[in-house]
C-alpha atoms as a PDB file:
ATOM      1  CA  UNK A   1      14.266  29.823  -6.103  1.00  0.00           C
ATOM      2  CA  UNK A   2      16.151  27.055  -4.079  1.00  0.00           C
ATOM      3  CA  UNK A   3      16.652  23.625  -4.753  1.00  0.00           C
ATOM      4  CA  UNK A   4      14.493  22.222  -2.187  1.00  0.00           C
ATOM      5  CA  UNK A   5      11.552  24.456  -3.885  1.00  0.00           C
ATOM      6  CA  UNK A   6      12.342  23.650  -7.464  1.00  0.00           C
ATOM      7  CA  UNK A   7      12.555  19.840  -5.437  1.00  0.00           C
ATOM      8  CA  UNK A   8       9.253  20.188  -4.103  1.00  0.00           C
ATOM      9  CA  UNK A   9       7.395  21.575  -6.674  1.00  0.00           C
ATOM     10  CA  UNK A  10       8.795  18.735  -9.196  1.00  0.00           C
ATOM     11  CA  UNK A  11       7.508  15.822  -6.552  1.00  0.00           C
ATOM     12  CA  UNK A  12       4.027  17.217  -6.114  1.00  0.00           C
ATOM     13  CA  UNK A  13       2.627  16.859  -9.809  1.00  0.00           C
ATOM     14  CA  UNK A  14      -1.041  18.066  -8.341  1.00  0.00           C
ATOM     15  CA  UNK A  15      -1.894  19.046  -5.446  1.00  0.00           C
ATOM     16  CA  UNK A  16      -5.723  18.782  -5.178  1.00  0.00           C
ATOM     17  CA  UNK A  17      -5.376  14.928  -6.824  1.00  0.00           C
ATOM     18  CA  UNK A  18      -1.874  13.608  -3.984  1.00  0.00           C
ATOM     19  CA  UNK A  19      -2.996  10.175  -4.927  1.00  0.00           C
ATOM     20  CA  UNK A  20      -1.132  10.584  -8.034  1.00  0.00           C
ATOM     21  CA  UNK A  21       2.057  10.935  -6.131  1.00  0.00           C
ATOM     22  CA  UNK A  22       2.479   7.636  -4.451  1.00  0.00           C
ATOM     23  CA  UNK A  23       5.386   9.162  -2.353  1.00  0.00           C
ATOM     24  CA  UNK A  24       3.116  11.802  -0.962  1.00  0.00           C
ATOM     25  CA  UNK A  25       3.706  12.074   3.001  1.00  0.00           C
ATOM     26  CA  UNK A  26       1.957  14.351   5.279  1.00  0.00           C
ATOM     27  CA  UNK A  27       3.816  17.140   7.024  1.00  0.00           C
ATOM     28  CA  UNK A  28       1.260  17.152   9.687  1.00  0.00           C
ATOM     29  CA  UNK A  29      -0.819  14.819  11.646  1.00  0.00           C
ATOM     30  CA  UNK A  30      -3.922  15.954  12.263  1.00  0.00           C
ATOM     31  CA  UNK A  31      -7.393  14.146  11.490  1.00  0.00           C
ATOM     32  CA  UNK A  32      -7.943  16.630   8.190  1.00  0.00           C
ATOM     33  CA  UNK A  33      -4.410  15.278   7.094  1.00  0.00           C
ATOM     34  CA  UNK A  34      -5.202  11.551   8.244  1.00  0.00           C
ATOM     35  CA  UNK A  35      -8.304  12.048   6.139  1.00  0.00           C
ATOM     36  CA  UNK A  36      -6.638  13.322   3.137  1.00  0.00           C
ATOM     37  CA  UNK A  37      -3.731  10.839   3.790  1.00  0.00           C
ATOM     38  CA  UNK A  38      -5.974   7.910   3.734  1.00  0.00           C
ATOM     39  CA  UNK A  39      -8.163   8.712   0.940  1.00  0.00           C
ATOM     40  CA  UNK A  40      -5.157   9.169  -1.210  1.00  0.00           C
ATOM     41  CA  UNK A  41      -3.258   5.947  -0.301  1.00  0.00           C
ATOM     42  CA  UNK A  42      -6.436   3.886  -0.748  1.00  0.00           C
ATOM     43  CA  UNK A  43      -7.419   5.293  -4.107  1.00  0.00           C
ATOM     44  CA  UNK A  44      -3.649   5.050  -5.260  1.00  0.00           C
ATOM     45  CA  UNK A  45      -3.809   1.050  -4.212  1.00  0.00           C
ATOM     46  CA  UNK A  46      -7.258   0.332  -5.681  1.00  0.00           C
ATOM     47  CA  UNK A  47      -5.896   2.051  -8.864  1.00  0.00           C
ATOM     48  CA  UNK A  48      -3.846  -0.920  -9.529  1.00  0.00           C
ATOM     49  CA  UNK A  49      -6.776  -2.953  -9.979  1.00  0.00           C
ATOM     50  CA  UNK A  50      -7.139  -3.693 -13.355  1.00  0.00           C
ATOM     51  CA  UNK A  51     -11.409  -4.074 -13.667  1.00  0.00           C
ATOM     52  CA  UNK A  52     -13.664  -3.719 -10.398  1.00  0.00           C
ATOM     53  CA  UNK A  53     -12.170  -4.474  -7.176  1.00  0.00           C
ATOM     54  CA  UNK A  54     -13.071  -7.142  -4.944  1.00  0.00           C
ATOM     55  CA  UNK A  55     -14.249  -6.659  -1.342  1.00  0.00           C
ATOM     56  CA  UNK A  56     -11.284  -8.286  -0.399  1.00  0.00           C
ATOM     57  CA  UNK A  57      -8.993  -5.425  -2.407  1.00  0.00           C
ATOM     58  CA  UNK A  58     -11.051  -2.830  -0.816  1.00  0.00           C
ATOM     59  CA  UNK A  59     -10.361  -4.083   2.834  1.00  0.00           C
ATOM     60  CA  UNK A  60      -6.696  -4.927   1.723  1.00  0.00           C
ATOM     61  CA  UNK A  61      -6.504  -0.765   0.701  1.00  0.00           C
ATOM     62  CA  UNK A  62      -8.230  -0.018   3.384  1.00  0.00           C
ATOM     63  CA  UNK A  63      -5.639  -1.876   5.612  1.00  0.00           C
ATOM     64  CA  UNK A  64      -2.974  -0.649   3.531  1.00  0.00           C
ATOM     65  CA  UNK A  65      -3.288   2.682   4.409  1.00  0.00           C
ATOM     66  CA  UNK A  66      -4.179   2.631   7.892  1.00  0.00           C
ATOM     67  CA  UNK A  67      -0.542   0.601   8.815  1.00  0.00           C
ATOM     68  CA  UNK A  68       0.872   3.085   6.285  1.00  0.00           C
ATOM     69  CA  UNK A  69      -0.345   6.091   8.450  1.00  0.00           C
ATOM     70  CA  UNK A  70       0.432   4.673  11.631  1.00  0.00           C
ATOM     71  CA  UNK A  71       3.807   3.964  10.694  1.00  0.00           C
ATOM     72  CA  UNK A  72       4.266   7.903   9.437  1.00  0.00           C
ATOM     73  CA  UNK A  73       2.831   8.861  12.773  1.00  0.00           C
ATOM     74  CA  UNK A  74       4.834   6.483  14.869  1.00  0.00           C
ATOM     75  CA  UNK A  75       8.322   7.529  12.898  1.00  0.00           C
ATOM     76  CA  UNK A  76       7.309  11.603  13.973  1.00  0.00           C
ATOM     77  CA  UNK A  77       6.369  11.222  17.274  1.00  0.00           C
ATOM     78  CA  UNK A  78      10.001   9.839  17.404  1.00  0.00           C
ATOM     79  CA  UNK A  79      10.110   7.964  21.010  1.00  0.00           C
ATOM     80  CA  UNK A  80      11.237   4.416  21.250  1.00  0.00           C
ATOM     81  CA  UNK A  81       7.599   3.220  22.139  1.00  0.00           C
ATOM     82  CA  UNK A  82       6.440   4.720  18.662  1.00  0.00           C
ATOM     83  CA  UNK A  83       9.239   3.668  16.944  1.00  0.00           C
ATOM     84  CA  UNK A  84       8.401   0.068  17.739  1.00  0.00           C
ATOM     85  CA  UNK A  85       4.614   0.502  16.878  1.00  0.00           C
ATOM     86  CA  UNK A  86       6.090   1.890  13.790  1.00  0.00           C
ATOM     87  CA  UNK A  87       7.774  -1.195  12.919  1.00  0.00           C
ATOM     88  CA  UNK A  88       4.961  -3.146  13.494  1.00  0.00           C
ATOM     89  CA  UNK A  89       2.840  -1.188  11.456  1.00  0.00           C
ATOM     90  CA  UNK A  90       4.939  -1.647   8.718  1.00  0.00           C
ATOM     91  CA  UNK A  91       5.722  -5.069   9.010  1.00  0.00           C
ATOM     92  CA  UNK A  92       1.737  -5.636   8.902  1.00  0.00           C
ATOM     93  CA  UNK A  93       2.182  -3.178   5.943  1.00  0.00           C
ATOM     94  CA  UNK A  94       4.208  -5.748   4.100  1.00  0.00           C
ATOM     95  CA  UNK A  95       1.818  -9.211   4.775  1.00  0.00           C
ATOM     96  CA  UNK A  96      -0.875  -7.100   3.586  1.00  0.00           C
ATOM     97  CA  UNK A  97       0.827  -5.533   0.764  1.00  0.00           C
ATOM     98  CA  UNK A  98       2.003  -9.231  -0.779  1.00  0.00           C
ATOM     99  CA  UNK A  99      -1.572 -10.384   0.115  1.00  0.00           C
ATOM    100  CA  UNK A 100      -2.868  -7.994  -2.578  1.00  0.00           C
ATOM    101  CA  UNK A 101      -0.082  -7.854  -4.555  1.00  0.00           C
ATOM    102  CA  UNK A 102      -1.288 -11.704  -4.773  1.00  0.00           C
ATOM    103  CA  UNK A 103      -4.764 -10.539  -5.701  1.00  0.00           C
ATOM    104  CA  UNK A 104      -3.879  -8.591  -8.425  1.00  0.00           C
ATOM    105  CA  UNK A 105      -2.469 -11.738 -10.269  1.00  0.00           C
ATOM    106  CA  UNK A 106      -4.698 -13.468 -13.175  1.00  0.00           C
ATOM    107  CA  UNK A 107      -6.207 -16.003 -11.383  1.00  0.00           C
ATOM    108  CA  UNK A 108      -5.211 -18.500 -14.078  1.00  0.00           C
ATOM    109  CA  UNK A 109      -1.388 -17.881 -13.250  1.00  0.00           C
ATOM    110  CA  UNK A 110      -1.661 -19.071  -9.704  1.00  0.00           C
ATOM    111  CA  UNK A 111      -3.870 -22.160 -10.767  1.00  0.00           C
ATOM    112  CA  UNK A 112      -1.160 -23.326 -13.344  1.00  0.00           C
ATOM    113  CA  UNK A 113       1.590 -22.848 -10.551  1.00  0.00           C
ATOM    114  CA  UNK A 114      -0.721 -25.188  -8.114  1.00  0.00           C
ATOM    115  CA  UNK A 115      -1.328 -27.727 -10.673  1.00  0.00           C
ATOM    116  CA  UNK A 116       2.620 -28.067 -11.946  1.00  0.00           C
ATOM    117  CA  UNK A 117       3.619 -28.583  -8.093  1.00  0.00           C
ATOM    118  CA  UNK A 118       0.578 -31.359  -7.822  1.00  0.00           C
ATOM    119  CA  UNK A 119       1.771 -33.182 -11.235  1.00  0.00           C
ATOM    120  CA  UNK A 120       5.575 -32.807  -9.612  1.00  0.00           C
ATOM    121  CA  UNK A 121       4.204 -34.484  -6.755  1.00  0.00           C
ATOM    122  CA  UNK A 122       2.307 -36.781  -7.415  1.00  0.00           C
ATOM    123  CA  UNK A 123       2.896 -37.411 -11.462  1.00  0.00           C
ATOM    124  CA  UNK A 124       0.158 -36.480 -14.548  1.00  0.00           C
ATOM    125  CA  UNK A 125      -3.001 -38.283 -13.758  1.00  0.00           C
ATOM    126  CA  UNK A 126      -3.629 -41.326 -16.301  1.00  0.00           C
END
């Protein structure tokens, strides 16, 4: 066996459940892959939530994926006009991803942070 194989088959722990694998990546893009792709990457994202997801996590998955795969599809087509879309697929990728990222934080976290910079502002209240 070569060392891609013995590569390949150490990335891919199983291959009905990809989701597992958050470096999957589709060899083909077709809309059966794009289906599979998406399901994965949204499943994988709304597996960080820690209790039920908001509506707000689901669209934020939802999003997540879709700039994920059009970035993967832009980078294969390979011509300078995909490459670009590309980029700003994956730029959107990244606001999106430190919106939820923001999400996922205890809600009492961000509160403390808002009312230190207040008190810093404007001193304790009396």
């Amino acid at each position: 066996m070569t060392q891609a194989n013995t590569q390949r088959r150490n990335v891919i722990v199983d291959r009905k459940n990809p989701w597992n694998n958050p470096g999957y990546s589709p060899r083909q893009f077709n809309a059966l892959a794009r289906r599979r792709f998406l399901k994965a990457r949204r499943l994988y994202h709304l597996a960080r939530v820690q209790g039920e997801p908001t509506e707000a996590q689901i669209a934020m998955a939802r999003s997540m994926a879709m700039f994920e795969w059009g970035a993967l599809a832009g980078e294969h087509e390979g011509t300078l006009a995909s490459l670009r879309e590309a980029r700003e697929h994956r730029r959107l990728l990244l606001r999106v991803l430190e919106d939820f990222e923001n999400s996922l934080q205890s809600p009492s976290g961000r509160v403390g942070k808002r009312l230190a910079g207040l008190h810093d502002r404007f001193g304790a209240p009396r």
